[in-house]
Protein backbone atom coordinates (compact mmCIF):
# COMPACT_ATOMS: atom_id res chain seq x y z
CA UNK A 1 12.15 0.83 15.60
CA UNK A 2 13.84 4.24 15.19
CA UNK A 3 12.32 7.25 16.30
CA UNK A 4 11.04 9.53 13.58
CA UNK A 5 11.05 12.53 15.84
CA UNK A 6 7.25 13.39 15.46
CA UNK A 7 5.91 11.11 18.29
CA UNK A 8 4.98 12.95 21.32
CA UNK A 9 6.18 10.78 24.27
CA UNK A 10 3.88 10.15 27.33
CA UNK A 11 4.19 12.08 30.61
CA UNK A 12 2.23 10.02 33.19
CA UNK A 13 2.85 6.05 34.12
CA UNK A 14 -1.12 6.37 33.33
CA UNK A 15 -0.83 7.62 29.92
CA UNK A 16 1.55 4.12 28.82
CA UNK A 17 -0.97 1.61 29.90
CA UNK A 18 -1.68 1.73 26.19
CA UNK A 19 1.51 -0.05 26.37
CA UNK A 20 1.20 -3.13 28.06
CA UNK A 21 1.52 -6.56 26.23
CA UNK A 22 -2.20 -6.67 26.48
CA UNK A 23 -2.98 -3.90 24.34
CA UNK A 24 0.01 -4.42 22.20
CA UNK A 25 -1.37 -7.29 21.33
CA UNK A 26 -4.90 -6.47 21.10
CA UNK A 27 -3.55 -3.30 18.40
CA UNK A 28 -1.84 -6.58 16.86
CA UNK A 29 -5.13 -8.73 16.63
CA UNK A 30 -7.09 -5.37 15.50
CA UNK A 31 -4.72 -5.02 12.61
CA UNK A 32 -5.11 -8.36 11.40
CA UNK A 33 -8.80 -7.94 11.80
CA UNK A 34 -8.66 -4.66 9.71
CA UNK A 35 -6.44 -5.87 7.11
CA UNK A 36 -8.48 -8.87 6.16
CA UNK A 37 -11.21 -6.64 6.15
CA UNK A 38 -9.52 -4.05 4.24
CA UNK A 39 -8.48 -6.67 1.38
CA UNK A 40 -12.03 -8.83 1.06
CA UNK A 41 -13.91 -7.06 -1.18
CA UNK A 42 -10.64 -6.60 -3.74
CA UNK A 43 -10.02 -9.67 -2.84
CA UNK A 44 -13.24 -11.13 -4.55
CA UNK A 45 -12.97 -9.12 -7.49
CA UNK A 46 -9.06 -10.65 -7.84
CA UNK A 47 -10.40 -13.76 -7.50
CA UNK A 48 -12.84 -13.94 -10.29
CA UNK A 49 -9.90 -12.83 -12.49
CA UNK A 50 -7.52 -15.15 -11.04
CA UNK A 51 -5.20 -12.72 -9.58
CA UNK A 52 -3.76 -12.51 -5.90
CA UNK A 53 -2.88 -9.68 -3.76
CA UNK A 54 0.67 -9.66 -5.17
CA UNK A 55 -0.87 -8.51 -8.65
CA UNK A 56 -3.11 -5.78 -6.90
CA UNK A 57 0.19 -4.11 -5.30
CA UNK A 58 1.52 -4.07 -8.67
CA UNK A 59 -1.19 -2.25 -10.12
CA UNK A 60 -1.81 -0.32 -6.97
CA UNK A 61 1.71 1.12 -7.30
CA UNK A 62 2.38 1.25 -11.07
CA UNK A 63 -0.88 3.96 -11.05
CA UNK A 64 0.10 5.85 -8.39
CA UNK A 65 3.48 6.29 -10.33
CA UNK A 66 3.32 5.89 -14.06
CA UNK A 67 6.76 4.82 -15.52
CA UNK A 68 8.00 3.54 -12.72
CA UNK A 69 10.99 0.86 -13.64
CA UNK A 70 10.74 -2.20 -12.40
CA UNK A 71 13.62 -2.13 -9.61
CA UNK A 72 11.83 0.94 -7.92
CA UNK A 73 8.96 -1.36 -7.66
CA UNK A 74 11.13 -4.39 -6.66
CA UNK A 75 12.04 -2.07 -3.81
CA UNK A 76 8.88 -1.05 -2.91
CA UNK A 77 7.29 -4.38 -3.13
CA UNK A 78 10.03 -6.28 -1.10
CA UNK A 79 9.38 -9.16 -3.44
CA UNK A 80 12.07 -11.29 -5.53
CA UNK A 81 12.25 -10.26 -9.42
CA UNK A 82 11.25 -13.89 -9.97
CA UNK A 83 7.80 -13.10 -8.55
CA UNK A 84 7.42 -10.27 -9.42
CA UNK A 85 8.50 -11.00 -13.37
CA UNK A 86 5.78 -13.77 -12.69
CA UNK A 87 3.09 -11.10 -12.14
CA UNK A 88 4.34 -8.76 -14.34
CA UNK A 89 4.38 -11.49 -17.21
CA UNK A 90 0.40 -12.06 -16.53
CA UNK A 91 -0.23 -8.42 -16.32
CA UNK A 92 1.38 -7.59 -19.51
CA UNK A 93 -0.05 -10.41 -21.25
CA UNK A 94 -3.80 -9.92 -19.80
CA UNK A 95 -3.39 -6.39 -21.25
CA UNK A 96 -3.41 -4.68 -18.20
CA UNK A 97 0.09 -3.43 -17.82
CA UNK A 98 3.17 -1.91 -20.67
CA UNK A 99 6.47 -2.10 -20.20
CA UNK A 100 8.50 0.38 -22.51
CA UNK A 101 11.78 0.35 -23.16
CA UNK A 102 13.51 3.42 -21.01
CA UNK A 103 14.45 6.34 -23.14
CA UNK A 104 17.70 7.03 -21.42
CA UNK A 105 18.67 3.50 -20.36
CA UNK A 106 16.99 0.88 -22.98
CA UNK A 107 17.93 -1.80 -20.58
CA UNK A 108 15.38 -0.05 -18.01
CA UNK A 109 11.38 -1.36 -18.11
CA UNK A 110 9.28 1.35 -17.54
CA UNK A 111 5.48 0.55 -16.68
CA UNK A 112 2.18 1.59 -17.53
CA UNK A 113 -1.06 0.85 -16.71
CA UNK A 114 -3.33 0.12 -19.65
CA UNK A 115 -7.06 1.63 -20.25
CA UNK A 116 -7.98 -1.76 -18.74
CA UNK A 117 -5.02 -1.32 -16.12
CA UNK A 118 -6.82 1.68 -14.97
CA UNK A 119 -9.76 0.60 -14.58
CA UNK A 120 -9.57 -2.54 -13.00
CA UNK A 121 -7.20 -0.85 -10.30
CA UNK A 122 -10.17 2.03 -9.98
CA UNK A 123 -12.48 -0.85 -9.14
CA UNK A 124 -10.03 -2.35 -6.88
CA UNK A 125 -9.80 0.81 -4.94
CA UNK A 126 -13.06 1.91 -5.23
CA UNK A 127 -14.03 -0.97 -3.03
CA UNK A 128 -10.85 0.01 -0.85
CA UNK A 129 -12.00 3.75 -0.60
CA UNK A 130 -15.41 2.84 0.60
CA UNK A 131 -14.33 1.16 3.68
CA UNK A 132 -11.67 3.18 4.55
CA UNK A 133 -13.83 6.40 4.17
CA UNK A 134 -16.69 5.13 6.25
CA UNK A 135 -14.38 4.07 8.83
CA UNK A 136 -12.50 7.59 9.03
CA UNK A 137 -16.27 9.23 8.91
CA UNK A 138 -16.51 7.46 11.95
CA UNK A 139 -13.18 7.69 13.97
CA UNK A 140 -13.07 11.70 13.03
CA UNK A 141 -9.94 13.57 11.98
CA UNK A 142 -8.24 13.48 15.08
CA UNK A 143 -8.09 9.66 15.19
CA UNK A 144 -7.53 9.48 11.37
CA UNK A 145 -4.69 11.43 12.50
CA UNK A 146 -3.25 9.75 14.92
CA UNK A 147 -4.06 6.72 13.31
CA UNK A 148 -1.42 7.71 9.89
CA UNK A 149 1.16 8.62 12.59
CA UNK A 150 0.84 5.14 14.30
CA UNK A 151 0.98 3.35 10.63
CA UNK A 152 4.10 5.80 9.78
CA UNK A 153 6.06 5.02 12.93
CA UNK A 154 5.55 1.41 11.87
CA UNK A 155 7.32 1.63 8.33
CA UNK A 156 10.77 1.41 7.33
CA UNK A 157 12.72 4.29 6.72
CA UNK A 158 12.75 3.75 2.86
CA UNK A 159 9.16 2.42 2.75
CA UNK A 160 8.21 5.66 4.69
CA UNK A 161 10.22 8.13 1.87
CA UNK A 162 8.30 6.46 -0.69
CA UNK A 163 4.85 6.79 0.67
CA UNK A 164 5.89 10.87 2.16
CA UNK A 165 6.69 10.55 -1.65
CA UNK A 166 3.67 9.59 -3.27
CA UNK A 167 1.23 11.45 -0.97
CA UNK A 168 2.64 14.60 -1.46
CA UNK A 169 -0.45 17.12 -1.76
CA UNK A 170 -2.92 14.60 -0.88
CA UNK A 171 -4.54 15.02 2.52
């Protein structure tokens, strides 16, 4: 993984025993742990609607950036247009996402969420925001800190532009 430049490195042969295969893979265990956590309760409310995860990430990312063609979020999702044409298709057809023909390009898709869009994403995330706030209540600033530096060294260079990107002037 490329350095990012923002990592301070450690100084001591004590401070890298956070580095040993153990803890790697106990970080490795704890982020599966988290994740499933993290996705249960939108998860359930998917569910009932028949959705998966791949059609939350859609509507996760097509609110965060209204308009947004569909090869940005190709590239974002790292999914094939075949799938994600598949969820796209159900979206627009369950009323929950428009596609509109690009003003400068009318070959381009640009997408919307709907009134029903928006709210079943805020209910997605609502769930989302709850756990995530009561665990950074809990870890304190510094950790929720360290904690976005740790996921950031972890992304791809392009995924990493596009979430500096989106979470610029959020804290």
């Amino acid at each position: 993984m490329a350095d990012r430049g923002t990592a301070q490195q450690p100084t001591s042969g004590e401070s890298l025993l956070f580095l040993t295969d153990d803890q790697l893979r106990r970080g490795i265990e704890a982020m599966f742990f988290a994740y499933r956590g993290f996705t249960a309760d939108p998860d359930r409310i998917l569910a009932e609607k028949e959705y998966g995860r791949a059609h939350h990430r859609a509507i996760h990312f097509i609110n965060r950036s209204p308009g947004t063609n569909v090869n940005t979020l190709l590239a974002i999702l790292g999914v094939t247009k075949q799938s994600l044409n598949r969820v796209l298709r159900t979206l627009i057809e369950d009323g929950l996402v428009e596609a509109r023909v690009g003003k400068r390009d009318r070959r381009e898709r640009h997408l919307y969420l709907t009134d029903a869009g928006v709210e079943l994403e805020r209910e997605l995330s609502d769930a989302q925001r709850a756990r995530m706030r009561a665990a950074y209540r809990a870890a304190g600033p510094e950790a929720v800190a360290g904690f976005r530096l740790v996921l950031e060294q972890m992304m791809d260079p392009e995924l990493l532009r596009h979430y500096r990107e989106g979470g610029e002037g959020q804290t």
